[in-house]
PDB file of N, CA and C in Angstrom:
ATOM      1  N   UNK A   1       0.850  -1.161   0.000  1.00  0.00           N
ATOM      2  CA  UNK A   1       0.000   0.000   0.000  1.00  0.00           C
ATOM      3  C   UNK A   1       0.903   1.233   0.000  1.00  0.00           C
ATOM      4  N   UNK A   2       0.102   2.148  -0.428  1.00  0.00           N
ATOM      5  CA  UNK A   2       1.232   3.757  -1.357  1.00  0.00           C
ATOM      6  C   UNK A   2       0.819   4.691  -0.248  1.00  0.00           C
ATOM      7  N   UNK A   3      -0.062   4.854   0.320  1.00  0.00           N
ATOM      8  CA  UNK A   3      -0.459   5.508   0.863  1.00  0.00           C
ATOM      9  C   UNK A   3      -0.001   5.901   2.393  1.00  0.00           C
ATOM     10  N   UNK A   4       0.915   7.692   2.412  1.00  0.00           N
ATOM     11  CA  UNK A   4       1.468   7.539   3.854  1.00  0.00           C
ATOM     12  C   UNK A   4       1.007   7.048   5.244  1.00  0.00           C
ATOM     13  N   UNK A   5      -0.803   7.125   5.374  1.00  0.00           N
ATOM     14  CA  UNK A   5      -1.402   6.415   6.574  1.00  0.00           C
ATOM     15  C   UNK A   5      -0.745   4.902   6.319  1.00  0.00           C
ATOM     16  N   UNK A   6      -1.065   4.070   5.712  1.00  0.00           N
ATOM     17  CA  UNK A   6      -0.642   2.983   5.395  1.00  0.00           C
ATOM     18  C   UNK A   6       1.061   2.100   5.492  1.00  0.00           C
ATOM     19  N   UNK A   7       1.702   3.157   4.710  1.00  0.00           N
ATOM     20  CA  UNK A   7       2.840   2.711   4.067  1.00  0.00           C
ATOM     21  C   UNK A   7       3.431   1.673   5.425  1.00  0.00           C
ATOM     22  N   UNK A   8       3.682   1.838   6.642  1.00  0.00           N
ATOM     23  CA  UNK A   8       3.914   1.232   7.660  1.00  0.00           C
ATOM     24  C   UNK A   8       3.835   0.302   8.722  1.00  0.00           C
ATOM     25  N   UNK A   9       2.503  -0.058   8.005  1.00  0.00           N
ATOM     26  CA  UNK A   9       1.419  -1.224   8.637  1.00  0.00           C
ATOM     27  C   UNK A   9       2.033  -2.658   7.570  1.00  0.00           C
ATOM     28  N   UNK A  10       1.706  -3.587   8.621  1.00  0.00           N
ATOM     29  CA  UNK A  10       1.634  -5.160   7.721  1.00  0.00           C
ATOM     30  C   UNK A  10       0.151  -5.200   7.026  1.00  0.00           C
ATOM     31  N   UNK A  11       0.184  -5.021   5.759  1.00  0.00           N
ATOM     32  CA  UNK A  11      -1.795  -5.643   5.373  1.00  0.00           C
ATOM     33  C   UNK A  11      -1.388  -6.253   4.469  1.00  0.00           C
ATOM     34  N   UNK A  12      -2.314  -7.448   4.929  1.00  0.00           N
ATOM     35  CA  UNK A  12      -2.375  -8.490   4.062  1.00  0.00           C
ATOM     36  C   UNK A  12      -2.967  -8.245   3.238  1.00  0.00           C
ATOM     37  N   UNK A  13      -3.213  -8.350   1.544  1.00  0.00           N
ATOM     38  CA  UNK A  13      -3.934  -8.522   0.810  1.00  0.00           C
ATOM     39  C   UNK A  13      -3.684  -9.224  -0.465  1.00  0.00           C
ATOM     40  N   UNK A  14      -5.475  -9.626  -0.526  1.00  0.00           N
ATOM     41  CA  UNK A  14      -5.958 -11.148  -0.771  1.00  0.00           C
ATOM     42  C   UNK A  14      -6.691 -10.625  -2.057  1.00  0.00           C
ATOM     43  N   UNK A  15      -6.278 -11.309  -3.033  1.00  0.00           N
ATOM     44  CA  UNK A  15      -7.138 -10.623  -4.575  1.00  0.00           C
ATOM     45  C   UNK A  15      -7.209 -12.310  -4.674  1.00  0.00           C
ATOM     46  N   UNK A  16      -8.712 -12.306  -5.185  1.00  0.00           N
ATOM     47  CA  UNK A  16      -9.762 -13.316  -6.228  1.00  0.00           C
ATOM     48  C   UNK A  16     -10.077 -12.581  -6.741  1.00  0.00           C
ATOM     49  N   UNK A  17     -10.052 -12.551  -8.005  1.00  0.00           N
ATOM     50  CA  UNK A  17     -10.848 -12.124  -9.388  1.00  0.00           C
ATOM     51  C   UNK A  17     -10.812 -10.668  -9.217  1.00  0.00           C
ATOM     52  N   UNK A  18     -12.544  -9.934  -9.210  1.00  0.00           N
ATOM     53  CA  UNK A  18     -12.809  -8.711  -8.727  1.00  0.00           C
ATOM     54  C   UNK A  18     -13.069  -8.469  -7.322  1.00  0.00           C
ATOM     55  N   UNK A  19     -12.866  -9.389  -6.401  1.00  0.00           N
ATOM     56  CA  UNK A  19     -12.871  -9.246  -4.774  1.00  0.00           C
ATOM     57  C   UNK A  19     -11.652  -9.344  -4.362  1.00  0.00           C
ATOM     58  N   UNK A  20     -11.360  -7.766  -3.056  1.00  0.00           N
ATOM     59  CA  UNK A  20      -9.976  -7.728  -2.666  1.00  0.00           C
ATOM     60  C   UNK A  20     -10.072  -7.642  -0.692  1.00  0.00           C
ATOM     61  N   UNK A  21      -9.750  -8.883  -0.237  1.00  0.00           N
ATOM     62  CA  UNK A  21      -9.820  -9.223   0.954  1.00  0.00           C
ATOM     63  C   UNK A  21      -8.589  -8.298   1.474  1.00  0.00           C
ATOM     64  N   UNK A  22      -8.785  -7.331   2.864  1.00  0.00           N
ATOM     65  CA  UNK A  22      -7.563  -6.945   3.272  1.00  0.00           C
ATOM     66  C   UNK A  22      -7.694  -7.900   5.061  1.00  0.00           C
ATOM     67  N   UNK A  23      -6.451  -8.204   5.387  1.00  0.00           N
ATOM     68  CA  UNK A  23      -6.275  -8.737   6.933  1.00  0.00           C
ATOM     69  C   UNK A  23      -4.948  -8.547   7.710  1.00  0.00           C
ATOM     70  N   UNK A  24      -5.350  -7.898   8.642  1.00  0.00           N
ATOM     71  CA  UNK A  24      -4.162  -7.538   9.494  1.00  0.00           C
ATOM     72  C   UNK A  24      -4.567  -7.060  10.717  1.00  0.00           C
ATOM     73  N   UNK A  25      -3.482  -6.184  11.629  1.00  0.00           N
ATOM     74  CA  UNK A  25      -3.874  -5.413  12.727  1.00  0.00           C
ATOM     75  C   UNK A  25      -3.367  -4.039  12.286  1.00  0.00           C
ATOM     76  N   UNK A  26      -3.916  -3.163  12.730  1.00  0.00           N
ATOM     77  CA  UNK A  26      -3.646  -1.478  11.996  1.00  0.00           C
ATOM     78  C   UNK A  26      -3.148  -0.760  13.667  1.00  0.00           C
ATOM     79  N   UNK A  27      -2.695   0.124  13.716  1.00  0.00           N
ATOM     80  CA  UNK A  27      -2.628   1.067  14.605  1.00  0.00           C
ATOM     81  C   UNK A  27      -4.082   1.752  15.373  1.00  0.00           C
ATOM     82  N   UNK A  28      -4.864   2.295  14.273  1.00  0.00           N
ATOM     83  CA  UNK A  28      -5.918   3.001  14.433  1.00  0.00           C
ATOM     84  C   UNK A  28      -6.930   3.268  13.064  1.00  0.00           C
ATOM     85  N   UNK A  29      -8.268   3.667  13.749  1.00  0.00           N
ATOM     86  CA  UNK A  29      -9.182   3.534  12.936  1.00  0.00           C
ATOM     87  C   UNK A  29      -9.284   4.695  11.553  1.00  0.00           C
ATOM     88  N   UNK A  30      -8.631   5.110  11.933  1.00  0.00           N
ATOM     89  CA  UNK A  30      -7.886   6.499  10.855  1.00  0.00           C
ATOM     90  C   UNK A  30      -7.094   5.345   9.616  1.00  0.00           C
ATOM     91  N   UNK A  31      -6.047   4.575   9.792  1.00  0.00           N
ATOM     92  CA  UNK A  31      -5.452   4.051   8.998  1.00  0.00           C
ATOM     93  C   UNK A  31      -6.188   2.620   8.479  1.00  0.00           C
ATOM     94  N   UNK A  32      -7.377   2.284   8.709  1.00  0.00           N
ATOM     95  CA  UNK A  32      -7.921   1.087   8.732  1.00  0.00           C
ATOM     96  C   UNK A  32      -8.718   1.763   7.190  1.00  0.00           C
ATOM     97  N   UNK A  33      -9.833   2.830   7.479  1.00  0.00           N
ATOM     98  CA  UNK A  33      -9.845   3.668   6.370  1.00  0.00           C
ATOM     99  C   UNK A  33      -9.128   4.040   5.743  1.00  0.00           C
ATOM    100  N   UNK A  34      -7.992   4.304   5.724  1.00  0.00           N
ATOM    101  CA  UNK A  34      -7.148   5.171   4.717  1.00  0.00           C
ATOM    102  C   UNK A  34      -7.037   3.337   3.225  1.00  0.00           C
ATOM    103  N   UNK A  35      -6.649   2.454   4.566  1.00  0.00           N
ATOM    104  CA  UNK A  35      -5.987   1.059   3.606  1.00  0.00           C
ATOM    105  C   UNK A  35      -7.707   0.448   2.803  1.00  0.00           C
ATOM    106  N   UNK A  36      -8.960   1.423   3.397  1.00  0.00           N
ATOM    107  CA  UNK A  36     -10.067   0.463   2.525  1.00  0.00           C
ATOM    108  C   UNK A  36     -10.359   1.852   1.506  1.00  0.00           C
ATOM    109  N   UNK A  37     -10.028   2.923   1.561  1.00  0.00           N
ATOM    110  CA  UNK A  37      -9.760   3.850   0.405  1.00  0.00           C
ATOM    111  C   UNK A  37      -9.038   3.342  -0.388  1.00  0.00           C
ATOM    112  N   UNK A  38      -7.675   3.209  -0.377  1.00  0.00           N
ATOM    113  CA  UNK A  38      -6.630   3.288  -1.365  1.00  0.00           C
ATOM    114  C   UNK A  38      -6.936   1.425  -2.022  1.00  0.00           C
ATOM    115  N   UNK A  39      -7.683   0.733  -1.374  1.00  0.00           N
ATOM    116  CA  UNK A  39      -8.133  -0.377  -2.195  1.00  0.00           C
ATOM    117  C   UNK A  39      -9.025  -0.115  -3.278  1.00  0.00           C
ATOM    118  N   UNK A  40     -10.503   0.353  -2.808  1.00  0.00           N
ATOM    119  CA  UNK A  40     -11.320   0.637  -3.317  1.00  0.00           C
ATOM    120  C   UNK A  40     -10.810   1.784  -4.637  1.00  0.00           C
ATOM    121  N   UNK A  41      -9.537   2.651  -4.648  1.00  0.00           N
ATOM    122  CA  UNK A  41      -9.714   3.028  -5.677  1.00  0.00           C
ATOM    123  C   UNK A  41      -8.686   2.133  -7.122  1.00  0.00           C
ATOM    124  N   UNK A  42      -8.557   1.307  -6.615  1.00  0.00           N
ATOM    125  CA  UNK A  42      -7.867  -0.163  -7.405  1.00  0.00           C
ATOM    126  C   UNK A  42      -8.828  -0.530  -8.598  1.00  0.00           C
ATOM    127  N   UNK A  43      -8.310  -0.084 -10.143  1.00  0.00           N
ATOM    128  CA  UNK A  43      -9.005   0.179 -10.869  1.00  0.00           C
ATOM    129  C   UNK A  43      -9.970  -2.022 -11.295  1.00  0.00           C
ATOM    130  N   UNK A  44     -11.271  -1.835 -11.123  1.00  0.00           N
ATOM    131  CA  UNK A  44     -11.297  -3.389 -11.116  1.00  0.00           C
ATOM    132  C   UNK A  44     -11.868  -4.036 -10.168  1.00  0.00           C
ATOM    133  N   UNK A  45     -11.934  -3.363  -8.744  1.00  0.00           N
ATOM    134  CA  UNK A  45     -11.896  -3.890  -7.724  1.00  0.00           C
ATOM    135  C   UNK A  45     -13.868  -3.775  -7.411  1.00  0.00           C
ATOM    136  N   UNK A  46     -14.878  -4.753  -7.160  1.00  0.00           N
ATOM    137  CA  UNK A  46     -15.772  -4.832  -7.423  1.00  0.00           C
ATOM    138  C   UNK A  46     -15.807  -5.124  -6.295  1.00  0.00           C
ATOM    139  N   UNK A  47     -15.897  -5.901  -5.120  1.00  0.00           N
ATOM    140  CA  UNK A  47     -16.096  -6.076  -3.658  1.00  0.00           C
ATOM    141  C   UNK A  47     -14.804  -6.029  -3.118  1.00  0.00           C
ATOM    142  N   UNK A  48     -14.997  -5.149  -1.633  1.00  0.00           N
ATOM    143  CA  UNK A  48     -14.106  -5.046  -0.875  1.00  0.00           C
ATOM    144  C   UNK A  48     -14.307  -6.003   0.763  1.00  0.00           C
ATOM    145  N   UNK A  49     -13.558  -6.642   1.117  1.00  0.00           N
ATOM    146  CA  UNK A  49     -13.924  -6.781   1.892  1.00  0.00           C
ATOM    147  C   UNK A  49     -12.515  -6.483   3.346  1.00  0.00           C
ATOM    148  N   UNK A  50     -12.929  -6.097   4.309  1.00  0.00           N
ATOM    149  CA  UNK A  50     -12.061  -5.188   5.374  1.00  0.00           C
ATOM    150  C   UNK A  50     -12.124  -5.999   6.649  1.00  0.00           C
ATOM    151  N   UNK A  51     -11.074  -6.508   7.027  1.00  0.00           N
ATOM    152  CA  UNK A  51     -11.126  -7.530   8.307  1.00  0.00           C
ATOM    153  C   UNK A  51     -10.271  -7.200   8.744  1.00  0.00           C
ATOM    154  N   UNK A  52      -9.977  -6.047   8.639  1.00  0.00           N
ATOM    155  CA  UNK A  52      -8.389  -5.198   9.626  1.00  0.00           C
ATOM    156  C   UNK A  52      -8.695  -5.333  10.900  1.00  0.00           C
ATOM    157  N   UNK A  53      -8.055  -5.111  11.739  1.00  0.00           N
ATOM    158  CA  UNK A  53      -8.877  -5.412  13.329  1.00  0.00           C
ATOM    159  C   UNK A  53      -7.466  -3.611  13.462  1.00  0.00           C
ATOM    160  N   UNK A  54      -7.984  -3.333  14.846  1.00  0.00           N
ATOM    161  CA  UNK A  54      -7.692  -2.027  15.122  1.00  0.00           C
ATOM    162  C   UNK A  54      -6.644  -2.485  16.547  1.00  0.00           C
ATOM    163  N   UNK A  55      -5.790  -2.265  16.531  1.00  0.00           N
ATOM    164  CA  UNK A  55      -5.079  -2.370  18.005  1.00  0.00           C
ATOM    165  C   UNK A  55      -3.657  -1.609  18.019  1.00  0.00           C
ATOM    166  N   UNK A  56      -3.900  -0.005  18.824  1.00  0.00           N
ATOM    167  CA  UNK A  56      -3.303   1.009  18.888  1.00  0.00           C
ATOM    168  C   UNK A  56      -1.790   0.500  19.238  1.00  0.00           C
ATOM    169  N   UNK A  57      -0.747   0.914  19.156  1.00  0.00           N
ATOM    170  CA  UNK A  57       0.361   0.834  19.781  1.00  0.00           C
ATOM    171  C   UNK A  57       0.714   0.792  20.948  1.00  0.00           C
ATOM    172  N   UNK A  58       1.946   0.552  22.267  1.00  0.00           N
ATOM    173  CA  UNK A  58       1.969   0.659  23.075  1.00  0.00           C
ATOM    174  C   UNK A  58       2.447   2.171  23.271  1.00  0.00           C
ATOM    175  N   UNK A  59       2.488   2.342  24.459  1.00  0.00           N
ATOM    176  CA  UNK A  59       3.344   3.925  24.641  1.00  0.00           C
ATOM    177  C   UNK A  59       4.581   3.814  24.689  1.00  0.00           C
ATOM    178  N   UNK A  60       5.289   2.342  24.810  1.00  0.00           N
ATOM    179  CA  UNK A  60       6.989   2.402  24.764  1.00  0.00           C
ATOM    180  C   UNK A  60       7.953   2.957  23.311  1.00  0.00           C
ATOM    181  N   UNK A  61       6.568   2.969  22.512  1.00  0.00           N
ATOM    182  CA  UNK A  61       7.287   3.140  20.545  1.00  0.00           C
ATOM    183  C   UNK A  61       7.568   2.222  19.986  1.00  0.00           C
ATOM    184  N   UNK A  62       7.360   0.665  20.846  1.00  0.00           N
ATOM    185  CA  UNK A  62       7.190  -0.599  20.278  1.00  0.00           C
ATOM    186  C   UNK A  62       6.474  -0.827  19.246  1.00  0.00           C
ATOM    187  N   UNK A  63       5.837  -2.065  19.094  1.00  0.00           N
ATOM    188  CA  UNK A  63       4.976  -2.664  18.557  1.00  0.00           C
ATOM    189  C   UNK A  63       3.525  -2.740  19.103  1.00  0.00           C
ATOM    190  N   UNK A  64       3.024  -3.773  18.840  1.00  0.00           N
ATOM    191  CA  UNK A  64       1.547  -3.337  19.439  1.00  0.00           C
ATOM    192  C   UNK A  64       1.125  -4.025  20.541  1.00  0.00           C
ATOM    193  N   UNK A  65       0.385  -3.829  21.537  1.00  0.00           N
ATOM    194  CA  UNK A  65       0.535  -4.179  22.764  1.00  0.00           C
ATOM    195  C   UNK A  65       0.779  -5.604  23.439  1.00  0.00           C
ATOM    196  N   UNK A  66       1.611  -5.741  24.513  1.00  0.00           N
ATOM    197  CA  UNK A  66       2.518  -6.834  24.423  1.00  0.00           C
ATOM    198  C   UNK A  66       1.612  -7.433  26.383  1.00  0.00           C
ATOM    199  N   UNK A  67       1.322  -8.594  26.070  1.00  0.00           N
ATOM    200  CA  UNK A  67       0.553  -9.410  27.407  1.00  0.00           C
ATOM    201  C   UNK A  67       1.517  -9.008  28.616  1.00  0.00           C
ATOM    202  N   UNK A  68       0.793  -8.543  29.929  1.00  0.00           N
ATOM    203  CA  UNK A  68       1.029  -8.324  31.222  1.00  0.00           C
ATOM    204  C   UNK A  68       2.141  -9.624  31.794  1.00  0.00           C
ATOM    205  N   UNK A  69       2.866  -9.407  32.314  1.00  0.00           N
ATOM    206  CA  UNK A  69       4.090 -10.392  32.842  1.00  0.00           C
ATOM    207  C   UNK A  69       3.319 -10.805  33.734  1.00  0.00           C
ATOM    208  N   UNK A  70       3.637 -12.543  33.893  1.00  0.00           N
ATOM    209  CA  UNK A  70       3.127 -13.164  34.751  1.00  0.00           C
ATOM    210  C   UNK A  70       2.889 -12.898  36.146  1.00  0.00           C
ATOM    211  N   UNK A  71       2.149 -13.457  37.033  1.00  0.00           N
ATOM    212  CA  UNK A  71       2.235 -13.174  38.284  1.00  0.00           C
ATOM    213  C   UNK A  71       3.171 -13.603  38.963  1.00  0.00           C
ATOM    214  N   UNK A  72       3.687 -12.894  39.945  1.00  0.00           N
ATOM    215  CA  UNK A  72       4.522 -13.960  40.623  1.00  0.00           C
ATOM    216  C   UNK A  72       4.528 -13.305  42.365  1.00  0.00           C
ATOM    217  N   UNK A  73       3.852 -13.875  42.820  1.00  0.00           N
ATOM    218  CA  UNK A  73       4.087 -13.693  44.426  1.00  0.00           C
ATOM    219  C   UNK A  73       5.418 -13.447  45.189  1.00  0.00           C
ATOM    220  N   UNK A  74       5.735 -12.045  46.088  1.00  0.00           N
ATOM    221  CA  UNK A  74       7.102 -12.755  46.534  1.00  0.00           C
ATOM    222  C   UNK A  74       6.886 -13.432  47.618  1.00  0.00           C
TER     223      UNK A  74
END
């Protein structure tokens, strides 16, 4: 994907024929749209279908949010 919301994200995408499946996790719901715009204007593209799931970043500048460390009693 060309598009600067986009350019930085993993999206998967899935072309059959005139249907273009996108799947991944996005940052935010801003860039989830930007990646079902810049499909939809894919000259050809007759159904879209959008299974991005939305899950913001952490605040460290990592990746995207990472499971709570185990418990451990002292």
């Amino acid at each position: 994907m060309n598009d600067p919301e986009t350019k930085d994200e993993t999206i998967e995408v899935i072309v059959d024929r005139n249907q273009v499946t996108l799947r991944g996790i996005v940052r935010s719901e801003e860039v989830k749209e930007a990646a079902e715009r810049e499909a939809r204007d894919v000259q050809g593209v007759v159904l879209l279908v959008n299974e991005l799931e939305v899950a913001p970043k952490d605040n460290t500048g990592g990746g995207l949010p990472q499971a709570p460390p185990p418990f451990s009693p002292h």
